[in-house]
PDB file of N, CA and C in Angstrom:
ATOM      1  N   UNK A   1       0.808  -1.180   0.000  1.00  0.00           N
ATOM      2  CA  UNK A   1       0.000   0.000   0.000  1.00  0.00           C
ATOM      3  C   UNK A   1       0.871   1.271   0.000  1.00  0.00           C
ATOM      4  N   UNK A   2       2.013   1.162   0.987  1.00  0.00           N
ATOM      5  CA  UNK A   2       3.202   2.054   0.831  1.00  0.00           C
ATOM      6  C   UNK A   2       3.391   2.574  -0.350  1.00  0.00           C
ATOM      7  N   UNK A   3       3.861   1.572  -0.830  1.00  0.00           N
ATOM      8  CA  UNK A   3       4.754   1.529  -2.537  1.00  0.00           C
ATOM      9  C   UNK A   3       4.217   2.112  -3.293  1.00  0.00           C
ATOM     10  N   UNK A   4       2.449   1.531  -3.229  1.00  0.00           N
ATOM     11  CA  UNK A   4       2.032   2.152  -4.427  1.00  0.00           C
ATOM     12  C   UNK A   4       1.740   3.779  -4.157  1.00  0.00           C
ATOM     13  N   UNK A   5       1.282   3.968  -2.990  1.00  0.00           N
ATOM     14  CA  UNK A   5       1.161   5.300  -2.743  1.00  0.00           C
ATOM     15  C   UNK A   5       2.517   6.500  -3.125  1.00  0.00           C
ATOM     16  N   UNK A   6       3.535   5.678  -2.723  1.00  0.00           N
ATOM     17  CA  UNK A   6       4.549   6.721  -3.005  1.00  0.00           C
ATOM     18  C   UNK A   6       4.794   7.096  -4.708  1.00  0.00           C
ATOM     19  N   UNK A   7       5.113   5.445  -5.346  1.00  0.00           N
ATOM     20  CA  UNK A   7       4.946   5.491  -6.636  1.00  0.00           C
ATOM     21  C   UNK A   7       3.808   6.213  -7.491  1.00  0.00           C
ATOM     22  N   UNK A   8       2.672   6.104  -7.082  1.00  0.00           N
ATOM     23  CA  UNK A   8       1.672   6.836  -8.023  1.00  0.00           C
ATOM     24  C   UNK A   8       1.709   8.829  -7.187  1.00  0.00           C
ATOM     25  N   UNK A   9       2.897   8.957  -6.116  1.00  0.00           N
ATOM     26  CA  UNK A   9       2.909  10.113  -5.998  1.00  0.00           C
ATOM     27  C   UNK A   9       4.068  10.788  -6.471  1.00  0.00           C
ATOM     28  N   UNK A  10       4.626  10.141  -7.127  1.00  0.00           N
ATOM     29  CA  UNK A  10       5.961  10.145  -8.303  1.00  0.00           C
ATOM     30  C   UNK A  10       7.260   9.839  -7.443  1.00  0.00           C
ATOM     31  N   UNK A  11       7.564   9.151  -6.630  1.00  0.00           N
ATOM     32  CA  UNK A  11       8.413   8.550  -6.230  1.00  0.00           C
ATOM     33  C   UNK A  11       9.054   7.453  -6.670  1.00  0.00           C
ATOM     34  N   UNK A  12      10.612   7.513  -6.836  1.00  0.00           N
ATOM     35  CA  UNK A  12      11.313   6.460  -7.981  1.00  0.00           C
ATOM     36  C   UNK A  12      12.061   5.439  -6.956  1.00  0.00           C
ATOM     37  N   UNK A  13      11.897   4.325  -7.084  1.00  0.00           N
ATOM     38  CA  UNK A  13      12.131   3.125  -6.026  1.00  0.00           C
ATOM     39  C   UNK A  13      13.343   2.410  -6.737  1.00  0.00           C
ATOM     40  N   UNK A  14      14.619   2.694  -5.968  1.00  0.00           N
ATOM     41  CA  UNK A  14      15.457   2.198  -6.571  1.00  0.00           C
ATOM     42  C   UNK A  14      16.259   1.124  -5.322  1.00  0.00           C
ATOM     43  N   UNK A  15      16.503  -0.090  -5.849  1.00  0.00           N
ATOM     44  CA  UNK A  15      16.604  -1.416  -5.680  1.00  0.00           C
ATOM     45  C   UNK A  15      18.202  -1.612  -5.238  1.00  0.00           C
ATOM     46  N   UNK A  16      18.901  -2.463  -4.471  1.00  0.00           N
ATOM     47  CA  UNK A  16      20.284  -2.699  -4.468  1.00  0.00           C
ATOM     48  C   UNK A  16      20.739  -1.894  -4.492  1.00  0.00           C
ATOM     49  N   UNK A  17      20.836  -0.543  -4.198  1.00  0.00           N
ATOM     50  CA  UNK A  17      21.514   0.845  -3.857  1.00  0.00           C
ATOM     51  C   UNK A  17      22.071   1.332  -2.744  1.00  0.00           C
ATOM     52  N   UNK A  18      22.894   0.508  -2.131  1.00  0.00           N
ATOM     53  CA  UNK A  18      23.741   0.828  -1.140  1.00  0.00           C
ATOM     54  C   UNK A  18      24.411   2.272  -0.988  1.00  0.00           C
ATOM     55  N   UNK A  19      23.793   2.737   0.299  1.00  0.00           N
ATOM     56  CA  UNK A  19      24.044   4.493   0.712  1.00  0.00           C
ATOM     57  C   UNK A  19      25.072   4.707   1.162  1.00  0.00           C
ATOM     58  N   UNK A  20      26.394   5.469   0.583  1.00  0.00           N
ATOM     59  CA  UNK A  20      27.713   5.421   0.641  1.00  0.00           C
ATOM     60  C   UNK A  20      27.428   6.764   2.484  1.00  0.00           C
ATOM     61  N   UNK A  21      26.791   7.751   2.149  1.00  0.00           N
ATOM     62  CA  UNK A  21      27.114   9.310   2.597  1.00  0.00           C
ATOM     63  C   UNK A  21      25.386   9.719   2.267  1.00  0.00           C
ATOM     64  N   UNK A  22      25.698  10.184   3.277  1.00  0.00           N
ATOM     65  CA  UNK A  22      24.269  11.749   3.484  1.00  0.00           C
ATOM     66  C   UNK A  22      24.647  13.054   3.784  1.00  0.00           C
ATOM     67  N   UNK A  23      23.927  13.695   2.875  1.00  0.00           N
ATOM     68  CA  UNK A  23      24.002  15.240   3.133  1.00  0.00           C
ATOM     69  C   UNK A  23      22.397  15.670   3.454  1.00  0.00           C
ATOM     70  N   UNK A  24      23.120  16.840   4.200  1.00  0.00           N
ATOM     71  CA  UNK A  24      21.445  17.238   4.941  1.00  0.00           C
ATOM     72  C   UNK A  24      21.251  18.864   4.315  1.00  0.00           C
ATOM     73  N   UNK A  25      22.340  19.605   3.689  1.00  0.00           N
ATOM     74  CA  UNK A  25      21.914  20.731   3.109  1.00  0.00           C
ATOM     75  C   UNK A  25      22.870  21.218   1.565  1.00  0.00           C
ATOM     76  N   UNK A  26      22.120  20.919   0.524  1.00  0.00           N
ATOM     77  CA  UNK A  26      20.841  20.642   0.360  1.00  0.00           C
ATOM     78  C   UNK A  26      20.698  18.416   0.785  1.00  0.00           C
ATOM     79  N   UNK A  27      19.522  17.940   1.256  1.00  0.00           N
ATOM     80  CA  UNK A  27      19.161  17.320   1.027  1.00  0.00           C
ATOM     81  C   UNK A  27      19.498  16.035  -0.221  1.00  0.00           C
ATOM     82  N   UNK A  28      20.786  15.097   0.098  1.00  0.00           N
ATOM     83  CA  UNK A  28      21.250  14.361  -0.972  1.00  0.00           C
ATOM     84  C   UNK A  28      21.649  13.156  -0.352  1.00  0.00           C
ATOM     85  N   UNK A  29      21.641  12.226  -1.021  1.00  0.00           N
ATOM     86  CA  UNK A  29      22.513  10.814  -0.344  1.00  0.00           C
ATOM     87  C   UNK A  29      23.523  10.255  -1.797  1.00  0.00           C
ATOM     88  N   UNK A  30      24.545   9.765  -1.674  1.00  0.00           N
ATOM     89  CA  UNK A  30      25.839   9.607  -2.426  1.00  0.00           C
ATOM     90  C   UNK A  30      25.530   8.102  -2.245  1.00  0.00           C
ATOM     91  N   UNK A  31      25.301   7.209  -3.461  1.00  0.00           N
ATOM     92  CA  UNK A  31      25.572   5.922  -3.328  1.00  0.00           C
ATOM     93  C   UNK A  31      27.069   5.184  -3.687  1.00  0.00           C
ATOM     94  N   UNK A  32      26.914   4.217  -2.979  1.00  0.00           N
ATOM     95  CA  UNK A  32      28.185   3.423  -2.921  1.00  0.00           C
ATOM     96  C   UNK A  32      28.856   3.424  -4.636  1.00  0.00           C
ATOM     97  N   UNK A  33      28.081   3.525  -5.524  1.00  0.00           N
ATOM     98  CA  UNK A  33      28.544   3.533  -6.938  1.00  0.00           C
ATOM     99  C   UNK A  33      28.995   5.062  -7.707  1.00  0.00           C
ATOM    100  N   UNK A  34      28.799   6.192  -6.367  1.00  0.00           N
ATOM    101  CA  UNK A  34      29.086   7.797  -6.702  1.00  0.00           C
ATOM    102  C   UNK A  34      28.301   8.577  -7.007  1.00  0.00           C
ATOM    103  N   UNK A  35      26.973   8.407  -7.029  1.00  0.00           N
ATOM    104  CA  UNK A  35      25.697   8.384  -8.037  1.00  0.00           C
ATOM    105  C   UNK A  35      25.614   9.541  -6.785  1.00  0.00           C
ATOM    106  N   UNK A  36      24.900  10.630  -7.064  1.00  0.00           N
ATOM    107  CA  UNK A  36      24.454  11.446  -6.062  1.00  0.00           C
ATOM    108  C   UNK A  36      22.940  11.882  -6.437  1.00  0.00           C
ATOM    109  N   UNK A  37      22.456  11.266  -5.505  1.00  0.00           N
ATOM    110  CA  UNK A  37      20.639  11.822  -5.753  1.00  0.00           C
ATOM    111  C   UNK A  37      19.937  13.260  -4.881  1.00  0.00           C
ATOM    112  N   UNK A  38      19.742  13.521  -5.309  1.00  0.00           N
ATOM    113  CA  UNK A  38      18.760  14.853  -4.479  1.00  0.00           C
ATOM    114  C   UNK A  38      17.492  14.702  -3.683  1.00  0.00           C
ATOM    115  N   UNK A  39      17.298  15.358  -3.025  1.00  0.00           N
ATOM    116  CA  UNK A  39      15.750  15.129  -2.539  1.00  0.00           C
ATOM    117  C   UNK A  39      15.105  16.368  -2.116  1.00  0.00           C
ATOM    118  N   UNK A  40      13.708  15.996  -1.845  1.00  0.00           N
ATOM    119  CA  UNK A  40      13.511  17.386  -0.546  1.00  0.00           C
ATOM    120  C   UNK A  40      13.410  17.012   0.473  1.00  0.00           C
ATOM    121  N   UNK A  41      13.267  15.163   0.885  1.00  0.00           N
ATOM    122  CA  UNK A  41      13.190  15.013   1.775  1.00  0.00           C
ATOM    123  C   UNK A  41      14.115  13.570   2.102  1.00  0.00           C
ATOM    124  N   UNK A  42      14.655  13.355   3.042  1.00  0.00           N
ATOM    125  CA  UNK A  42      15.167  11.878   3.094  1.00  0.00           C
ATOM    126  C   UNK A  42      14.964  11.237   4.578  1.00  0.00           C
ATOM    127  N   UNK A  43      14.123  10.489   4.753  1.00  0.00           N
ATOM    128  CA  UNK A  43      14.029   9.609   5.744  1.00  0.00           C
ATOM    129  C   UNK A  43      14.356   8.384   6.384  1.00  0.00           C
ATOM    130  N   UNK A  44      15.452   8.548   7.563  1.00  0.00           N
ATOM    131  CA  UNK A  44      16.155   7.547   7.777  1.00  0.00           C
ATOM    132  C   UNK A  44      15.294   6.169   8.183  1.00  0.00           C
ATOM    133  N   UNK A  45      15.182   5.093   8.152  1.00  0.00           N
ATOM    134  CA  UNK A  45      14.695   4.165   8.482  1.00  0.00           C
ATOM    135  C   UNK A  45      15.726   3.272   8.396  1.00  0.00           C
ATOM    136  N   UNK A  46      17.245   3.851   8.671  1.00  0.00           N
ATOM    137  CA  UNK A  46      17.821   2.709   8.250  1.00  0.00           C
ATOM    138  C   UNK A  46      18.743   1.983  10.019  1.00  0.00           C
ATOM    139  N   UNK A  47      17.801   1.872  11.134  1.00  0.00           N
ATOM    140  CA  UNK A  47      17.802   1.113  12.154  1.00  0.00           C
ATOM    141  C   UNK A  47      19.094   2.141  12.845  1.00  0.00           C
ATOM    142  N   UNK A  48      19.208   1.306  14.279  1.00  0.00           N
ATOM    143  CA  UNK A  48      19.721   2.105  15.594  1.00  0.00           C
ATOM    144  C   UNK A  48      21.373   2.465  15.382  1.00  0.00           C
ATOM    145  N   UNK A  49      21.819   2.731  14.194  1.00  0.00           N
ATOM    146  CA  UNK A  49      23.621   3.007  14.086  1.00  0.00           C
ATOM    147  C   UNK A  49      22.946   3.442  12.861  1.00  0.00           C
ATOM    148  N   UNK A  50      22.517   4.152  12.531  1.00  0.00           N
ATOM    149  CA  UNK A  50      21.373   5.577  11.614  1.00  0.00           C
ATOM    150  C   UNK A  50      22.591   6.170  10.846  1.00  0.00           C
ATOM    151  N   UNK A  51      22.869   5.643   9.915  1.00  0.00           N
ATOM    152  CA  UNK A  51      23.353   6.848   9.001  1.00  0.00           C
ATOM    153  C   UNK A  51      22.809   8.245   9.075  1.00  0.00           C
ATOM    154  N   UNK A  52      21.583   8.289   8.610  1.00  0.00           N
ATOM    155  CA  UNK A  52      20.906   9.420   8.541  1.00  0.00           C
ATOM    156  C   UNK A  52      20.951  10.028   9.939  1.00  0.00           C
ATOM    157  N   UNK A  53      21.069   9.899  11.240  1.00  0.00           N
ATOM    158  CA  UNK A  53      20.850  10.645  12.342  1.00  0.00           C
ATOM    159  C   UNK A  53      22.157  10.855  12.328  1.00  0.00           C
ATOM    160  N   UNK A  54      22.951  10.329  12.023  1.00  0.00           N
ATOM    161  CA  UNK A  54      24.221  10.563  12.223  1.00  0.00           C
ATOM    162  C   UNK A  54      24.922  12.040  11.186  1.00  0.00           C
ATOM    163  N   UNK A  55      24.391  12.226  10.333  1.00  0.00           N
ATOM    164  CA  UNK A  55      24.553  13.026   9.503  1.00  0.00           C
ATOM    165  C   UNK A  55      23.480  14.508   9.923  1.00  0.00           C
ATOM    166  N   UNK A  56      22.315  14.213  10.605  1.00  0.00           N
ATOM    167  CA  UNK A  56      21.622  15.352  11.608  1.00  0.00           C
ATOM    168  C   UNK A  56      22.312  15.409  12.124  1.00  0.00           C
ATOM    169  N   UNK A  57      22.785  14.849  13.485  1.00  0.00           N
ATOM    170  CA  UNK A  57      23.156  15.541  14.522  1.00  0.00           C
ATOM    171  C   UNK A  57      24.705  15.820  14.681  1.00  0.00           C
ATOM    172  N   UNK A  58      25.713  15.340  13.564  1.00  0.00           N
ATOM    173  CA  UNK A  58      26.474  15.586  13.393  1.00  0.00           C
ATOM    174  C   UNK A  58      28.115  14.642  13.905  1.00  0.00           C
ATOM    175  N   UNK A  59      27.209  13.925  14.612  1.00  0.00           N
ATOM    176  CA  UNK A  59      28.364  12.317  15.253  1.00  0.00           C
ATOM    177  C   UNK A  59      27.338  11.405  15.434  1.00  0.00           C
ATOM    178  N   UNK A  60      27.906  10.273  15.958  1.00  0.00           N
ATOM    179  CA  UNK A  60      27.498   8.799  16.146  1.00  0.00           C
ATOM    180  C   UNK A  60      26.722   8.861  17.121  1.00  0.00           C
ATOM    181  N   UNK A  61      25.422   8.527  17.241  1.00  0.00           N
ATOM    182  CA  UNK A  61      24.367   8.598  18.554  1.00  0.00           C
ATOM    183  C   UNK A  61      24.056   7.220  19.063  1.00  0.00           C
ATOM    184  N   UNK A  62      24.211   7.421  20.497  1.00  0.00           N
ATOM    185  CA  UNK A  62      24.188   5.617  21.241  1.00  0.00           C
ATOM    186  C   UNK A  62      22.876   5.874  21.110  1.00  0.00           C
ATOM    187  N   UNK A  63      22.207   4.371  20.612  1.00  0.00           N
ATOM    188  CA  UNK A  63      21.064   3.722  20.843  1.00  0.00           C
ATOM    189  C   UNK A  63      20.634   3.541  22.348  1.00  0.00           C
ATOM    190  N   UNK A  64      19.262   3.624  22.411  1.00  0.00           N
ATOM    191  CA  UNK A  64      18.650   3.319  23.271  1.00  0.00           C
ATOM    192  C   UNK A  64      17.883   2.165  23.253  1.00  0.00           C
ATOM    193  N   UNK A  65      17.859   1.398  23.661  1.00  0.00           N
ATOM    194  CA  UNK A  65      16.760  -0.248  23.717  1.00  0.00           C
ATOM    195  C   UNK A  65      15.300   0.434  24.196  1.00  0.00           C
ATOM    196  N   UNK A  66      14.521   0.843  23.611  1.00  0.00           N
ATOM    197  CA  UNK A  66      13.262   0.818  23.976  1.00  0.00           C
ATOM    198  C   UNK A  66      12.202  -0.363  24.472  1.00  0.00           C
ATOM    199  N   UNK A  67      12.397  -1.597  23.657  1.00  0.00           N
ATOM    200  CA  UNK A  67      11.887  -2.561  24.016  1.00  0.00           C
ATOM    201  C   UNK A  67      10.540  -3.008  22.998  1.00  0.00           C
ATOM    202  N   UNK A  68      10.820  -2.497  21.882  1.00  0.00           N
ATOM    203  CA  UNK A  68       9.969  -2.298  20.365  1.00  0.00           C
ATOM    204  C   UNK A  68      10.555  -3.271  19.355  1.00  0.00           C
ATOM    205  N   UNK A  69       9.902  -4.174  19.512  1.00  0.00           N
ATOM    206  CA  UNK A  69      10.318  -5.353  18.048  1.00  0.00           C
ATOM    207  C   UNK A  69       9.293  -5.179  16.412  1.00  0.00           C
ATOM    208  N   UNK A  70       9.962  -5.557  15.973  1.00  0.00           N
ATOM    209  CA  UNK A  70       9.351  -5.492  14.419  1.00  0.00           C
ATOM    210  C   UNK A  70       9.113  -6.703  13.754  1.00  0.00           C
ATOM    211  N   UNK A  71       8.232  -6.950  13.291  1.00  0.00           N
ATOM    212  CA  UNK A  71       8.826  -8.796  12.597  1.00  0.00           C
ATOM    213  C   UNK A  71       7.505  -8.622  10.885  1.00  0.00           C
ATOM    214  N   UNK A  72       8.751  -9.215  10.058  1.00  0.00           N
ATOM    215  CA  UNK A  72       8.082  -8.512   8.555  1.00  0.00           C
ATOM    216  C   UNK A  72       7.923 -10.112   8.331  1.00  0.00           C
TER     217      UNK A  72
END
């Protein structure tokens, strides 16, 4: 339901794209192959050693164990 929502809101879903680097101004992530994409927005979801938070707040942020499991 995700997918399609993003896709039919013109969002391009790209596959095996390992995220080398994030930039937060302007808004870009550098893939492992040099490729640099733009955005207006980029949302980390990528679990508790966060690239993306790490690139907000400017260093490495210790995780906290909340006690929140996920199972896909």
């Amino acid at each position: 339901m995700l997918y399609r929502a993003a896709v039919g809101a013109g969002a391009r879903i790209t596959y095996n794209a390992p995220v080398a680097k994030v930039y937060t101004n302007p808004p870009q992530v550098e893939l492992e192959d040099g490729t640099v994409l733009g955005a207006d927005m980029i949302i980390g979801a990528d679990g508790p050693r966060s690239m993306v938070r790490e690139a907000v707040v400017g260093r490495q942020d210790e995780e906290v164990p909340e006690g929140h499991s996920v199972y896909v």
